[in-house]
C-alpha atoms as a PDB file:
ATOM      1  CA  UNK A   1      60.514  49.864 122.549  1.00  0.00           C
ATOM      2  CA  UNK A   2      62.161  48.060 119.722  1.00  0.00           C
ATOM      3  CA  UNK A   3      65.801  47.538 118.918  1.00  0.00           C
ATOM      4  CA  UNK A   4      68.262  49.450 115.617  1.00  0.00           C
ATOM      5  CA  UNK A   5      70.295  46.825 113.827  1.00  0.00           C
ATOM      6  CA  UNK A   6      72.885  47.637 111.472  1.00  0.00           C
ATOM      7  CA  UNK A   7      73.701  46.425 108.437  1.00  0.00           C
ATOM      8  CA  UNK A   8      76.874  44.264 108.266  1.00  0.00           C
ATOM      9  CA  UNK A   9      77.555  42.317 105.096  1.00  0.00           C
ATOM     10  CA  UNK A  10      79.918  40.121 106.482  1.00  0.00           C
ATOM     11  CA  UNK A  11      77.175  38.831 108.473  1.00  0.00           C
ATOM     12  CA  UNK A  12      74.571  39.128 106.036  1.00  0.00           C
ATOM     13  CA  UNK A  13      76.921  36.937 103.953  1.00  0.00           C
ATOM     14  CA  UNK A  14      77.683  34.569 106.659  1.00  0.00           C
ATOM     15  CA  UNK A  15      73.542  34.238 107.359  1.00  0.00           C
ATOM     16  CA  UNK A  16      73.394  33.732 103.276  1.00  0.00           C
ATOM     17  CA  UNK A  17      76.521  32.611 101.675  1.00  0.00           C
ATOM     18  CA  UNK A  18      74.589  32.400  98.152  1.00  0.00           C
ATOM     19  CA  UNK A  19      75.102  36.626  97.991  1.00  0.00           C
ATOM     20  CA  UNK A  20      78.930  36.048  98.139  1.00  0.00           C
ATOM     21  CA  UNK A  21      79.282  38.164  95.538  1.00  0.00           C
ATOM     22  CA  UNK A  22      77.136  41.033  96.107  1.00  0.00           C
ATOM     23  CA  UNK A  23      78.402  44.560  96.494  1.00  0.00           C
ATOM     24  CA  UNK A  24      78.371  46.590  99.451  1.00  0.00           C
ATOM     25  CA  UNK A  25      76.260  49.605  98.357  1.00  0.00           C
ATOM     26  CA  UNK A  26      73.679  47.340  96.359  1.00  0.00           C
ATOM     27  CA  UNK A  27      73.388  45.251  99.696  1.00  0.00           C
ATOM     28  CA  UNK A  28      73.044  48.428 101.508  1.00  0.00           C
ATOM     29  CA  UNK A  29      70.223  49.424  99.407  1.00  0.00           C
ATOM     30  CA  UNK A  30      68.654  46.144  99.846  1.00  0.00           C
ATOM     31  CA  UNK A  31      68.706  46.705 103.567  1.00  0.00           C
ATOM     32  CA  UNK A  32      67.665  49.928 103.460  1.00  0.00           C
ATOM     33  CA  UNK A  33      64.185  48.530 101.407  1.00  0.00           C
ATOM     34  CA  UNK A  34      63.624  46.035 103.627  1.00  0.00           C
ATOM     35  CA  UNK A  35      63.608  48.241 106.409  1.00  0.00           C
ATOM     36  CA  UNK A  36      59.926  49.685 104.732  1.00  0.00           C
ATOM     37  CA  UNK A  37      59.409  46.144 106.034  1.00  0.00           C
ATOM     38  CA  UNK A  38      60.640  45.431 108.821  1.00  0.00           C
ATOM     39  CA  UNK A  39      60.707  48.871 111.397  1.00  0.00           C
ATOM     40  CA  UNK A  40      64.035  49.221 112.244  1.00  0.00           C
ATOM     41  CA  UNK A  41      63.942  52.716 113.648  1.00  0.00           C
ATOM     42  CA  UNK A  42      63.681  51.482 117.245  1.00  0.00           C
ATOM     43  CA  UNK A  43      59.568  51.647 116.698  1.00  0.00           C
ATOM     44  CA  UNK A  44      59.047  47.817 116.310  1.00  0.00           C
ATOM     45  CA  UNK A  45      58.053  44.833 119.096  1.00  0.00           C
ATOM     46  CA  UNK A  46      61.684  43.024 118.485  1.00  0.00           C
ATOM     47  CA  UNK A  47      63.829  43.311 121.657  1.00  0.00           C
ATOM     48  CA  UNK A  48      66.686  41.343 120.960  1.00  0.00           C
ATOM     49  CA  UNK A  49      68.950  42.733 118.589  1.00  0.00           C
ATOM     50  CA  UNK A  50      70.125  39.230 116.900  1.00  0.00           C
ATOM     51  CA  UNK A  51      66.345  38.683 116.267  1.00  0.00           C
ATOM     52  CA  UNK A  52      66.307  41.924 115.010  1.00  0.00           C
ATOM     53  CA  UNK A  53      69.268  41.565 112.410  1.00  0.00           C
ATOM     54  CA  UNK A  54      68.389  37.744 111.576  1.00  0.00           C
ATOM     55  CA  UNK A  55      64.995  39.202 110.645  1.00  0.00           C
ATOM     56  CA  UNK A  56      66.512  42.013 108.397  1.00  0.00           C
ATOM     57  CA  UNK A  57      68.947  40.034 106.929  1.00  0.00           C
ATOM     58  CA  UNK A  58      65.930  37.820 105.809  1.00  0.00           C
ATOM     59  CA  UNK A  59      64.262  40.603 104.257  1.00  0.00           C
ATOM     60  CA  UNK A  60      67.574  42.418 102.235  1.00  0.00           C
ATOM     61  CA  UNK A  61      67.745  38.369 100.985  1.00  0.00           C
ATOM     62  CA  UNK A  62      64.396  38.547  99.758  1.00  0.00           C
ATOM     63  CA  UNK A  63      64.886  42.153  98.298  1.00  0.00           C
ATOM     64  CA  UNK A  64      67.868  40.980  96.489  1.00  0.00           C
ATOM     65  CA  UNK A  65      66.256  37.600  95.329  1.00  0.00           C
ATOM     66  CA  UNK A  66      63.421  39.759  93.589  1.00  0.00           C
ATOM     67  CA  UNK A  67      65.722  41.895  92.372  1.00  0.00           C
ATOM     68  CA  UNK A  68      67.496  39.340  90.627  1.00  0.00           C
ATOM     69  CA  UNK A  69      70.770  38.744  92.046  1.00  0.00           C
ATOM     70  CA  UNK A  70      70.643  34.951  92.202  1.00  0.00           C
ATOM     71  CA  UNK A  71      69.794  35.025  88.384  1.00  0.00           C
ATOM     72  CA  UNK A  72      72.522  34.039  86.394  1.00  0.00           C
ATOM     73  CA  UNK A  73      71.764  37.203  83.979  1.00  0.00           C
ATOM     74  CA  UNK A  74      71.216  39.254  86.889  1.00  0.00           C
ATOM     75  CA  UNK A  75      67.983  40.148  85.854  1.00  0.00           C
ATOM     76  CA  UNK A  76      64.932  41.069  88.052  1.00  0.00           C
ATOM     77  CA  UNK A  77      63.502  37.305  88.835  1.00  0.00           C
ATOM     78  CA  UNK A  78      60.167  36.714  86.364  1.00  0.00           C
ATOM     79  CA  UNK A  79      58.675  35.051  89.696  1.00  0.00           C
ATOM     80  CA  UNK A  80      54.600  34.851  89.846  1.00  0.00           C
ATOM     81  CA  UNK A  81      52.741  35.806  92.818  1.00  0.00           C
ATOM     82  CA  UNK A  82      49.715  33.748  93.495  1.00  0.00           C
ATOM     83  CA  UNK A  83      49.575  29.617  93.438  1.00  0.00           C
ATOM     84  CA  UNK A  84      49.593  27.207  89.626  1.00  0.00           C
ATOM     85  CA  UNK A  85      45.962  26.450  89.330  1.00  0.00           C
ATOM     86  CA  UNK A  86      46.671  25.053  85.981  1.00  0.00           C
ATOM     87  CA  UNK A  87      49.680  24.626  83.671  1.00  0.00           C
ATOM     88  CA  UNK A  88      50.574  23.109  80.262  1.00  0.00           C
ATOM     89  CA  UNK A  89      53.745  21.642  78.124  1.00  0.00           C
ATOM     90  CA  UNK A  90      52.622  22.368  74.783  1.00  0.00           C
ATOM     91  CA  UNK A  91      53.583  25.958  73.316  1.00  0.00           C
ATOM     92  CA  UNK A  92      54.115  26.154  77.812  1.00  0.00           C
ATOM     93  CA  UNK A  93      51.005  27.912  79.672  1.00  0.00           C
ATOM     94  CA  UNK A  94      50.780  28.688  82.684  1.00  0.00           C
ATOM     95  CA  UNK A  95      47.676  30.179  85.190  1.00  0.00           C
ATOM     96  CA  UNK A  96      47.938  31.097  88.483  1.00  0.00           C
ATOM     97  CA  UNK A  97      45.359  32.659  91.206  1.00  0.00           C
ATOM     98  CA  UNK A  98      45.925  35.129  93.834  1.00  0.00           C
ATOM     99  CA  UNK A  99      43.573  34.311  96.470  1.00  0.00           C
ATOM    100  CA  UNK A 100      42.342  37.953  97.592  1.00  0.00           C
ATOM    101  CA  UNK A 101      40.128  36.493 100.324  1.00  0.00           C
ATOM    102  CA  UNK A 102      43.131  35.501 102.858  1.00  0.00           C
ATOM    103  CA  UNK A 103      44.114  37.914 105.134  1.00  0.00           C
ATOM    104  CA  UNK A 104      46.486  39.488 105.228  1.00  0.00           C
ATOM    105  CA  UNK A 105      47.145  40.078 101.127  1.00  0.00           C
ATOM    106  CA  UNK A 106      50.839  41.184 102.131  1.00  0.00           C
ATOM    107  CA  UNK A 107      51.280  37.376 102.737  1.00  0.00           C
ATOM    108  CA  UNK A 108      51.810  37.511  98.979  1.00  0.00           C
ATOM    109  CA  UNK A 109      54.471  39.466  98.993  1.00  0.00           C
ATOM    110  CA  UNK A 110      56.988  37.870 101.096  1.00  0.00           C
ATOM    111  CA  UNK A 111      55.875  34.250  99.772  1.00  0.00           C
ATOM    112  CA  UNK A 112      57.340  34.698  96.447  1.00  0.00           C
ATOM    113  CA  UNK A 113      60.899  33.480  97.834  1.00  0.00           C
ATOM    114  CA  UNK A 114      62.260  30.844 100.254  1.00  0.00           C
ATOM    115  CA  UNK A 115      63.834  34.334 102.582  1.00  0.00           C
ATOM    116  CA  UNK A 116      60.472  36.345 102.276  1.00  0.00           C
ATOM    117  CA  UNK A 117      58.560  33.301 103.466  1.00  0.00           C
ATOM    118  CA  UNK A 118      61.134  32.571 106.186  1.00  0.00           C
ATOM    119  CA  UNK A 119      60.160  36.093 107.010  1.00  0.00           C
ATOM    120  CA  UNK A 120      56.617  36.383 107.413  1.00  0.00           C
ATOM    121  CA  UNK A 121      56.900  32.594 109.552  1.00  0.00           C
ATOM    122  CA  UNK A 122      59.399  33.958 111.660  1.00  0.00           C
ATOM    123  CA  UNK A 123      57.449  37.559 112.315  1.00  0.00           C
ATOM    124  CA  UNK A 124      54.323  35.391 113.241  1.00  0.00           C
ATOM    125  CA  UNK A 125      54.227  36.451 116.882  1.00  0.00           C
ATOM    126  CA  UNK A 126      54.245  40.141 116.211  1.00  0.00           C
ATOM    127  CA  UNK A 127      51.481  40.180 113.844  1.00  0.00           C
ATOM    128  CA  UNK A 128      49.006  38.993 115.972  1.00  0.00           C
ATOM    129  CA  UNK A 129      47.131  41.749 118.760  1.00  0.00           C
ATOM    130  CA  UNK A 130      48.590  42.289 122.464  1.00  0.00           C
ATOM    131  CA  UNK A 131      46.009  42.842 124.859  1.00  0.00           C
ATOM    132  CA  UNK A 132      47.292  45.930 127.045  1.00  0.00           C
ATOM    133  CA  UNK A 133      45.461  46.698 130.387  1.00  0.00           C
ATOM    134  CA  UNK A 134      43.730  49.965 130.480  1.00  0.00           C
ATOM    135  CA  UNK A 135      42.057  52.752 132.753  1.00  0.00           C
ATOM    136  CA  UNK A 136      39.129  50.535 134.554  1.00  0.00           C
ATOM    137  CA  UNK A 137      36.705  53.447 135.936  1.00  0.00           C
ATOM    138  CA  UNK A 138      35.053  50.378 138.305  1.00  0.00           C
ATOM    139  CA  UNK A 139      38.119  50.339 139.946  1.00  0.00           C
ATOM    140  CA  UNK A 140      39.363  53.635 139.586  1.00  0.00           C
ATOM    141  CA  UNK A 141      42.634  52.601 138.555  1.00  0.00           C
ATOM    142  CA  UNK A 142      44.670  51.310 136.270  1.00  0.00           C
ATOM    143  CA  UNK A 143      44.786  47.695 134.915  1.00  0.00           C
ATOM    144  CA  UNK A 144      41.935  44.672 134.372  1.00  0.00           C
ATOM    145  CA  UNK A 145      40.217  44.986 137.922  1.00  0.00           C
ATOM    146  CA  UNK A 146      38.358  42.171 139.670  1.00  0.00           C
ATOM    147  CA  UNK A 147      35.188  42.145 137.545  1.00  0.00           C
ATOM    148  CA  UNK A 148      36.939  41.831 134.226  1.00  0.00           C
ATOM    149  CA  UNK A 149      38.754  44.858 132.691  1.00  0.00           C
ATOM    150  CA  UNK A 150      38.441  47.756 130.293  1.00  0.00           C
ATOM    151  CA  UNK A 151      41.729  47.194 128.734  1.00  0.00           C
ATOM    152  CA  UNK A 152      43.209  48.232 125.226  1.00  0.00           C
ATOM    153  CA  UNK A 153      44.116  45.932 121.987  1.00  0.00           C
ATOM    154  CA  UNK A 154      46.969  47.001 120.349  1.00  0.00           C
END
């Protein structure tokens, strides 16, 4: 169904120059996580194999980000998930809000870096159901029929 990228960090390097300096097996990792993301076992709706590897190249960025790489300290990044709702100067507050109510939560997720986000707007189209024609017994075939169908949503 789907397409199998694999990972190439000369051309995740080329999509995001900013990870220059990244290692091969750390990047390989990355890829590797964002593949719990992103199906890249030949199971997911992407047919075209650049898609595919733009799309997990956007992910391992977003892996990495959180991780820390882009950090001068290296350090995981101290990023909050959820919108400011309020925020102060004085001895520095901050309060943010996770709205639980909009669907789907993952949306949270990927929005906590500039990749992630470029992510979940990119994967739009494949999150959204495919109406698939089904057995139609008024027919007795296959497929949506003249009176309206019996089909499947997948």
């Amino acid at each position: 169904m789907g397409v199998i990228a694999t990972f190439s960090l000369a051309s995740f390097v080329a999509q995001y120059p900013e990870f220059l300096g990244v290692t091969e097996p750390v990047a390989q990792a990355w890829w590797n996580q964002a593949g719990l993301y992103n199906a890249n076992d030949g199971s997911g709706p992407v047919q075209s194999l650049p898609m595919q590897q733009t799309l997990m190249n956007m992910l391992t960025a977003h892996v990495g980000c959180l991780a820390g790489f882009l950090n001068p300290d290296h350090l995981p990044n101290p990023t909050i998930v959820g919108r400011i709702v309020d925020a102060s100067q004085g001895s520095v507050s901050v309060h943010t809000e996770m709205d639980r109510n909009t669907k789907p939560e993952s949306s949270a997720f990927f929005v906590q870096t500039q990749y992630g986000n470029s992510w979940w707007a990119a994967t739009r189209l494949y999150r959204s159901a495919k109406y698939v024609p089904g057995f139609n017994p008024k027919i007795g075939g296959w497929g949506p029929g003249r009176f309206g169908g019996l089909g499947n949503v997948r």
